[in-house]
Structures are given as C-alpha cells and as structure tokens.
PDB file of N, CA and C in Angstrom:
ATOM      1  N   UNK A   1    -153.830  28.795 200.533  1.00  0.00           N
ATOM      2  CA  UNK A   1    -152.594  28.666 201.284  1.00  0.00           C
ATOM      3  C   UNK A   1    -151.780  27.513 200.697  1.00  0.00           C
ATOM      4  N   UNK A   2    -150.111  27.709 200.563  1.00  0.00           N
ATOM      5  CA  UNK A   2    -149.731  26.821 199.971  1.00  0.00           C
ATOM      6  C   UNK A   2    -149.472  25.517 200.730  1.00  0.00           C
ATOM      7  N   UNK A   3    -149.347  24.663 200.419  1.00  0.00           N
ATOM      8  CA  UNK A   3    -149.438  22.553 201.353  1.00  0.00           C
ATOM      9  C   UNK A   3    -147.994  22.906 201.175  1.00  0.00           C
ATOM     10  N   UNK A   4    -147.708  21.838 202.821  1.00  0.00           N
ATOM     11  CA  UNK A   4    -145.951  21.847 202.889  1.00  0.00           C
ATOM     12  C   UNK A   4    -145.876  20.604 202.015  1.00  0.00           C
ATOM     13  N   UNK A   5    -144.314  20.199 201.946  1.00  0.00           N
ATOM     14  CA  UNK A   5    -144.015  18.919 201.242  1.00  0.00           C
ATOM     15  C   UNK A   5    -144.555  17.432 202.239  1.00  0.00           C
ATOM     16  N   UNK A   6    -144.416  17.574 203.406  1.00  0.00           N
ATOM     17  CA  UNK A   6    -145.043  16.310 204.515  1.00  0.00           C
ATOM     18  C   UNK A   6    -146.195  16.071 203.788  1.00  0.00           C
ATOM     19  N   UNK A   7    -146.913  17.279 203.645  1.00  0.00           N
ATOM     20  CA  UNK A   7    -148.603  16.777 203.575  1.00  0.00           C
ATOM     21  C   UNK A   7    -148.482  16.558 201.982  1.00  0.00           C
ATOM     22  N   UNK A   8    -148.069  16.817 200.998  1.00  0.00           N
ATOM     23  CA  UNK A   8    -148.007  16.172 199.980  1.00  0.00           C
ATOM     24  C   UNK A   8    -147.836  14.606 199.820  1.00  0.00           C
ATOM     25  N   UNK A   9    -146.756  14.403 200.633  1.00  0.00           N
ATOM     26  CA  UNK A   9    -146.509  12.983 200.523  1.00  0.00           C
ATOM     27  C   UNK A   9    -146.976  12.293 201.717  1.00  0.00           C
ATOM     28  N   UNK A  10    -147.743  12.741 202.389  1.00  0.00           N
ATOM     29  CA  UNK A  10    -148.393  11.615 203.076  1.00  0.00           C
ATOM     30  C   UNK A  10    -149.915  11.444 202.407  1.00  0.00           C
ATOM     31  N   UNK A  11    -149.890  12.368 201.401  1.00  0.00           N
ATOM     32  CA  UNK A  11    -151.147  12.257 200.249  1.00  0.00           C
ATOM     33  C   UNK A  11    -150.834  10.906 199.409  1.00  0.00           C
ATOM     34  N   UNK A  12    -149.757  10.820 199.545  1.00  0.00           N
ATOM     35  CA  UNK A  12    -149.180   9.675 198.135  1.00  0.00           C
ATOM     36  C   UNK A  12    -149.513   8.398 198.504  1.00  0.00           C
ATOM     37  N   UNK A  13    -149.695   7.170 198.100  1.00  0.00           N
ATOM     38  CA  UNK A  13    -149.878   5.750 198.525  1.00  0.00           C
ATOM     39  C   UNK A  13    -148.388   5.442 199.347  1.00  0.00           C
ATOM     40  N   UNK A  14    -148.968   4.405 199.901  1.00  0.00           N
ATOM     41  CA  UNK A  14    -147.727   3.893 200.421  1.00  0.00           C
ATOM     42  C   UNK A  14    -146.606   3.362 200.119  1.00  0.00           C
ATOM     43  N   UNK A  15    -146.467   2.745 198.980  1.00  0.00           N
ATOM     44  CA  UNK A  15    -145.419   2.356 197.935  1.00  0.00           C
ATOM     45  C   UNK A  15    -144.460   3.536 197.612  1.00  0.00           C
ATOM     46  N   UNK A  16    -145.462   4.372 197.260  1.00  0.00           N
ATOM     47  CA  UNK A  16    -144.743   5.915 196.585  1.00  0.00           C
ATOM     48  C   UNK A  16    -143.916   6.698 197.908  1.00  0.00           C
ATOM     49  N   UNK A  17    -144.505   6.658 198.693  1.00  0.00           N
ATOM     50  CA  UNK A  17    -143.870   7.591 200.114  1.00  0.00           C
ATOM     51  C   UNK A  17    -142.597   6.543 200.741  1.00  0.00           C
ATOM     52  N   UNK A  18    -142.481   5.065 200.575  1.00  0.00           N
ATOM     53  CA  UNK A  18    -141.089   4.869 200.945  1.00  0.00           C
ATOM     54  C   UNK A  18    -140.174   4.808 200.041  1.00  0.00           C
ATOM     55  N   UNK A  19    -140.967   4.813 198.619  1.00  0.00           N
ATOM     56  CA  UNK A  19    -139.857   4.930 197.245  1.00  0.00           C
ATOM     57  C   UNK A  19    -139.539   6.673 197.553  1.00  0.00           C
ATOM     58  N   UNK A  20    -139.742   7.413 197.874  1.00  0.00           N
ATOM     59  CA  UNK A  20    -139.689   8.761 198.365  1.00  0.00           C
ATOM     60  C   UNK A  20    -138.188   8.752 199.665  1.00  0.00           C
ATOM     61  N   UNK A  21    -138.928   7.949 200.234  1.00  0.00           N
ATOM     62  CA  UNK A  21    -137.947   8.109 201.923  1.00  0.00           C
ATOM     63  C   UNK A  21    -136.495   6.886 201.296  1.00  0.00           C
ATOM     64  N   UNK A  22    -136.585   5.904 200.078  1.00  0.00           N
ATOM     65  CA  UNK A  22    -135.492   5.607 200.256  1.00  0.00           C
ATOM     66  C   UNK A  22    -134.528   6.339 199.329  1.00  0.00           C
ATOM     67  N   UNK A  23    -135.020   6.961 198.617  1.00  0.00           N
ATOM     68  CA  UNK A  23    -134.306   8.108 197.443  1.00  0.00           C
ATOM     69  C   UNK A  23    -133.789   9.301 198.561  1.00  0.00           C
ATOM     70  N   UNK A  24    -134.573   9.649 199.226  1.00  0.00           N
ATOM     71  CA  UNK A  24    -133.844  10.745 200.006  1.00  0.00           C
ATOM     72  C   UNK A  24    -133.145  10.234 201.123  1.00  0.00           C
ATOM     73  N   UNK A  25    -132.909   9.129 201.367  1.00  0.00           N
ATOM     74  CA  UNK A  25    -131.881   8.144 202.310  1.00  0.00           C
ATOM     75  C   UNK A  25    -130.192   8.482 201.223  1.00  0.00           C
ATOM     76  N   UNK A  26    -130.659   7.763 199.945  1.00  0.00           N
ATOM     77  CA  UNK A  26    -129.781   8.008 199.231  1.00  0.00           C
ATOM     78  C   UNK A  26    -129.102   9.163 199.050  1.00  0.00           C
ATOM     79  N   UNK A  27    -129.668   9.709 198.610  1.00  0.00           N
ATOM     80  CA  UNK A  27    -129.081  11.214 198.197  1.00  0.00           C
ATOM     81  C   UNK A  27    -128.439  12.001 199.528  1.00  0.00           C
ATOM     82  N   UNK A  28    -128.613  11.632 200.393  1.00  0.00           N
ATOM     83  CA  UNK A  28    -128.526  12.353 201.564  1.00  0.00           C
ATOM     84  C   UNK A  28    -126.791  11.737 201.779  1.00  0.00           C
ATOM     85  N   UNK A  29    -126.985  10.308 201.585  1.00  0.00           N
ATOM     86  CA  UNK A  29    -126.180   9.084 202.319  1.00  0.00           C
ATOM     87  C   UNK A  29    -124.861   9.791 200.833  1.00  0.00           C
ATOM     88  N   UNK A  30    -125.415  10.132 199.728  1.00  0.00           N
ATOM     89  CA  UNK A  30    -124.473  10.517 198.240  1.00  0.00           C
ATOM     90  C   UNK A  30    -123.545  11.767 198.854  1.00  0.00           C
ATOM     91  N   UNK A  31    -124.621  12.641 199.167  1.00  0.00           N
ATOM     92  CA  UNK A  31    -123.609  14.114 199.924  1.00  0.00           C
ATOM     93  C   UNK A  31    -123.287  13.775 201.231  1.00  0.00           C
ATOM     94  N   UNK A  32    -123.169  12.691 202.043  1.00  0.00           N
ATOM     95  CA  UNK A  32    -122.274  12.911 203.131  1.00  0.00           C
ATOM     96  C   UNK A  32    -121.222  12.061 202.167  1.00  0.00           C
ATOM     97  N   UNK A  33    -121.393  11.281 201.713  1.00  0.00           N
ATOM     98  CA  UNK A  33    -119.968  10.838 200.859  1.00  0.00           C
ATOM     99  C   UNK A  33    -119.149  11.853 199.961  1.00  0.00           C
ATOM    100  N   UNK A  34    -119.681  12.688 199.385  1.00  0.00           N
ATOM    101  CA  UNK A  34    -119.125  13.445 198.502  1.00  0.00           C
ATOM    102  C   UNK A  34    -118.697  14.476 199.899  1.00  0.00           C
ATOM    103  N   UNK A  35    -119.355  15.347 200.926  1.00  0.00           N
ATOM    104  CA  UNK A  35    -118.360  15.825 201.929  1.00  0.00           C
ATOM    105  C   UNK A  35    -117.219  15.489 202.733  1.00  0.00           C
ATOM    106  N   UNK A  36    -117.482  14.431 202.762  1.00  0.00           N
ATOM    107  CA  UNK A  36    -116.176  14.076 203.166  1.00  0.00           C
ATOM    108  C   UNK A  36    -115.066  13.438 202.266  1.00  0.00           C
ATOM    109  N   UNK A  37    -115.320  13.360 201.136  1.00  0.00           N
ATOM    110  CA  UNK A  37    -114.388  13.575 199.921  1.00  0.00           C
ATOM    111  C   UNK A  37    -113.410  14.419 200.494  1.00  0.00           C
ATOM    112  N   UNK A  38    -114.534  15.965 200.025  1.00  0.00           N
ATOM    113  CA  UNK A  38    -113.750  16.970 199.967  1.00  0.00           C
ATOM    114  C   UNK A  38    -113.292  17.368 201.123  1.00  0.00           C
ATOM    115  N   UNK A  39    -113.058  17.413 202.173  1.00  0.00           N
ATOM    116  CA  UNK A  39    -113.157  17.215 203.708  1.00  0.00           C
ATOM    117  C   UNK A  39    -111.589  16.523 203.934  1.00  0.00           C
ATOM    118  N   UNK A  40    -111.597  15.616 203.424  1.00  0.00           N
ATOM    119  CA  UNK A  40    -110.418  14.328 203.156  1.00  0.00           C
ATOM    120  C   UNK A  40    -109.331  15.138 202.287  1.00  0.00           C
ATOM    121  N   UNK A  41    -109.941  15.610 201.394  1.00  0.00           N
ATOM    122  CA  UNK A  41    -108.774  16.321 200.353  1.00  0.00           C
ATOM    123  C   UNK A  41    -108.295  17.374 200.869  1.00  0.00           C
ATOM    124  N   UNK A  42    -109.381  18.373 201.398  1.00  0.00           N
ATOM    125  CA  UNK A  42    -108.664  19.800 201.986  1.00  0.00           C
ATOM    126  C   UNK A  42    -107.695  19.355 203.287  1.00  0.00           C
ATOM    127  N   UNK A  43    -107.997  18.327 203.733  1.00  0.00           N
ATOM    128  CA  UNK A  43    -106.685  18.052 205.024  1.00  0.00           C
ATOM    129  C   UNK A  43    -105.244  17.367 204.199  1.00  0.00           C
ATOM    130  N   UNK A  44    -105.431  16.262 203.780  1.00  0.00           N
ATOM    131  CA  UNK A  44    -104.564  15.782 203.223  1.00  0.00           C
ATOM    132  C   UNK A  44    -103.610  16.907 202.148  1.00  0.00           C
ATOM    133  N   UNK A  45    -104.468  17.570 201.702  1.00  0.00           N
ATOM    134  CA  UNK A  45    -103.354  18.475 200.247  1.00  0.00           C
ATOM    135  C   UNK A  45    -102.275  18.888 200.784  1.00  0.00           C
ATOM    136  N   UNK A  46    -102.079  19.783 202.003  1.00  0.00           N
ATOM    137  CA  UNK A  46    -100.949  20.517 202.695  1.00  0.00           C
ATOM    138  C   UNK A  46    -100.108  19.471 202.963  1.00  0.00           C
ATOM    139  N   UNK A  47    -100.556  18.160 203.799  1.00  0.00           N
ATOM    140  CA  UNK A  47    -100.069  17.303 203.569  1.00  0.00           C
ATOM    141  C   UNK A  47     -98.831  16.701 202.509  1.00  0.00           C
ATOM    142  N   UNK A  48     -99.520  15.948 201.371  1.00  0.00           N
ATOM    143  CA  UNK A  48     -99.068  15.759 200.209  1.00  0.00           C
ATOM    144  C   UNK A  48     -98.406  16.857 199.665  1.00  0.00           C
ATOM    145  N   UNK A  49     -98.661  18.351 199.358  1.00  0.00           N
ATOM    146  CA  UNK A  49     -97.689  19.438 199.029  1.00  0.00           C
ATOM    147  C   UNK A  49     -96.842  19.288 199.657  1.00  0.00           C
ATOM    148  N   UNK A  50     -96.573  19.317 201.069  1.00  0.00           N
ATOM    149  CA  UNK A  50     -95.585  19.691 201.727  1.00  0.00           C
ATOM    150  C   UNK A  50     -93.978  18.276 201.228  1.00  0.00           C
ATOM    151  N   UNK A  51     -94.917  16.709 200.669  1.00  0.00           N
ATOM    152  CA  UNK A  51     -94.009  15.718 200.837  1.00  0.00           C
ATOM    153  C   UNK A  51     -93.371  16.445 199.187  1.00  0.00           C
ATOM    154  N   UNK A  52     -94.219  16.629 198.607  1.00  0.00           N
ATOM    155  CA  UNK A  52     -93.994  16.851 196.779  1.00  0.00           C
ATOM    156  C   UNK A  52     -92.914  18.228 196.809  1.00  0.00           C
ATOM    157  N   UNK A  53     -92.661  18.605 197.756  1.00  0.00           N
ATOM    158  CA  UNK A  53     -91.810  19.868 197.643  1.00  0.00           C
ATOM    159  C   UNK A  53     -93.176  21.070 196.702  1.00  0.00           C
ATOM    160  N   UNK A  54     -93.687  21.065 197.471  1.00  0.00           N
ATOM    161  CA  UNK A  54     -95.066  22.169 196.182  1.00  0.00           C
ATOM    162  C   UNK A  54     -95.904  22.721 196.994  1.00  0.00           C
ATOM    163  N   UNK A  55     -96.944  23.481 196.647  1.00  0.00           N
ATOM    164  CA  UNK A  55     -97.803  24.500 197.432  1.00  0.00           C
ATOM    165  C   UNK A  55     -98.904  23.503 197.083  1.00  0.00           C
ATOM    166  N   UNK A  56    -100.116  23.759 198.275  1.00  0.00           N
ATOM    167  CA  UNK A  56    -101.116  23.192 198.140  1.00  0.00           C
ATOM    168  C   UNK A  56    -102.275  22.971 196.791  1.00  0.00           C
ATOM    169  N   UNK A  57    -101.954  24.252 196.610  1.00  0.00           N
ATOM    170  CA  UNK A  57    -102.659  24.901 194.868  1.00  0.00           C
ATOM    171  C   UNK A  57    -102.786  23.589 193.960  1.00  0.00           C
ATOM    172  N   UNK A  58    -100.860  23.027 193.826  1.00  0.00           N
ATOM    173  CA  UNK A  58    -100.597  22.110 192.955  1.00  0.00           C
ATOM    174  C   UNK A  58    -100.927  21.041 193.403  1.00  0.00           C
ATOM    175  N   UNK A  59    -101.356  20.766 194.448  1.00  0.00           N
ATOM    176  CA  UNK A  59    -102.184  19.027 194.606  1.00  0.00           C
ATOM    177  C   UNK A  59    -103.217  19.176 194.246  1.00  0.00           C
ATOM    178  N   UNK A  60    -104.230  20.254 194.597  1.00  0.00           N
ATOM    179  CA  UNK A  60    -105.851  19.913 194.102  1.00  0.00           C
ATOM    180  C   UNK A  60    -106.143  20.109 192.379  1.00  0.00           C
TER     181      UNK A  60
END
C-alpha cells in the first residue's frame, strides 16, 4: 500500500521536517503573492484602459 506524504515526513528527523514546513510556508506565502498580483491587475486594467482611452486587451 502506498505511505501518504504526513507519514513520510514525520519519518524524517526533526531538522528536516521544519526545513520542510518552512519551504512550504514559503511557497505557499510566494502564490498568495503572485494571486493577488494578478487579482490586482485584472481589477485595475478596465480601470487604467478606460483613463488611456483603450480596451482592456491593451493594458495587460
């Protein structure tokens, strides 16, 4: 039977399992930044088109 990922890494030493939990803090903490990038841009473009005299197309 295949092992989930939990039980893998609670196999690992302890050093290794919070170098684990702070990498996936990161990465996690990377894509809520990068969503709301894009999040930020899709509101704002209509926005900004509308001041530029232009269609949304031409801001992104």
């Amino acid at each position: 039977m295949a092992r989930k990922l939990d039980d893998v890494i609670k196999g690992l030493p302890i050093d290794q399992q919070q170098e684990i939990e702070e990498l996936a803090a990161h990465l996690i903490d990377t894509e809520m930044t990068l969503r709301d990038s894009r999040i930020a841009t899709l509101l704002c473009s209509p926005v900004s088109a509308h001041s530029l005299h232009t269609n949304g197309r031409a801001v992104l």
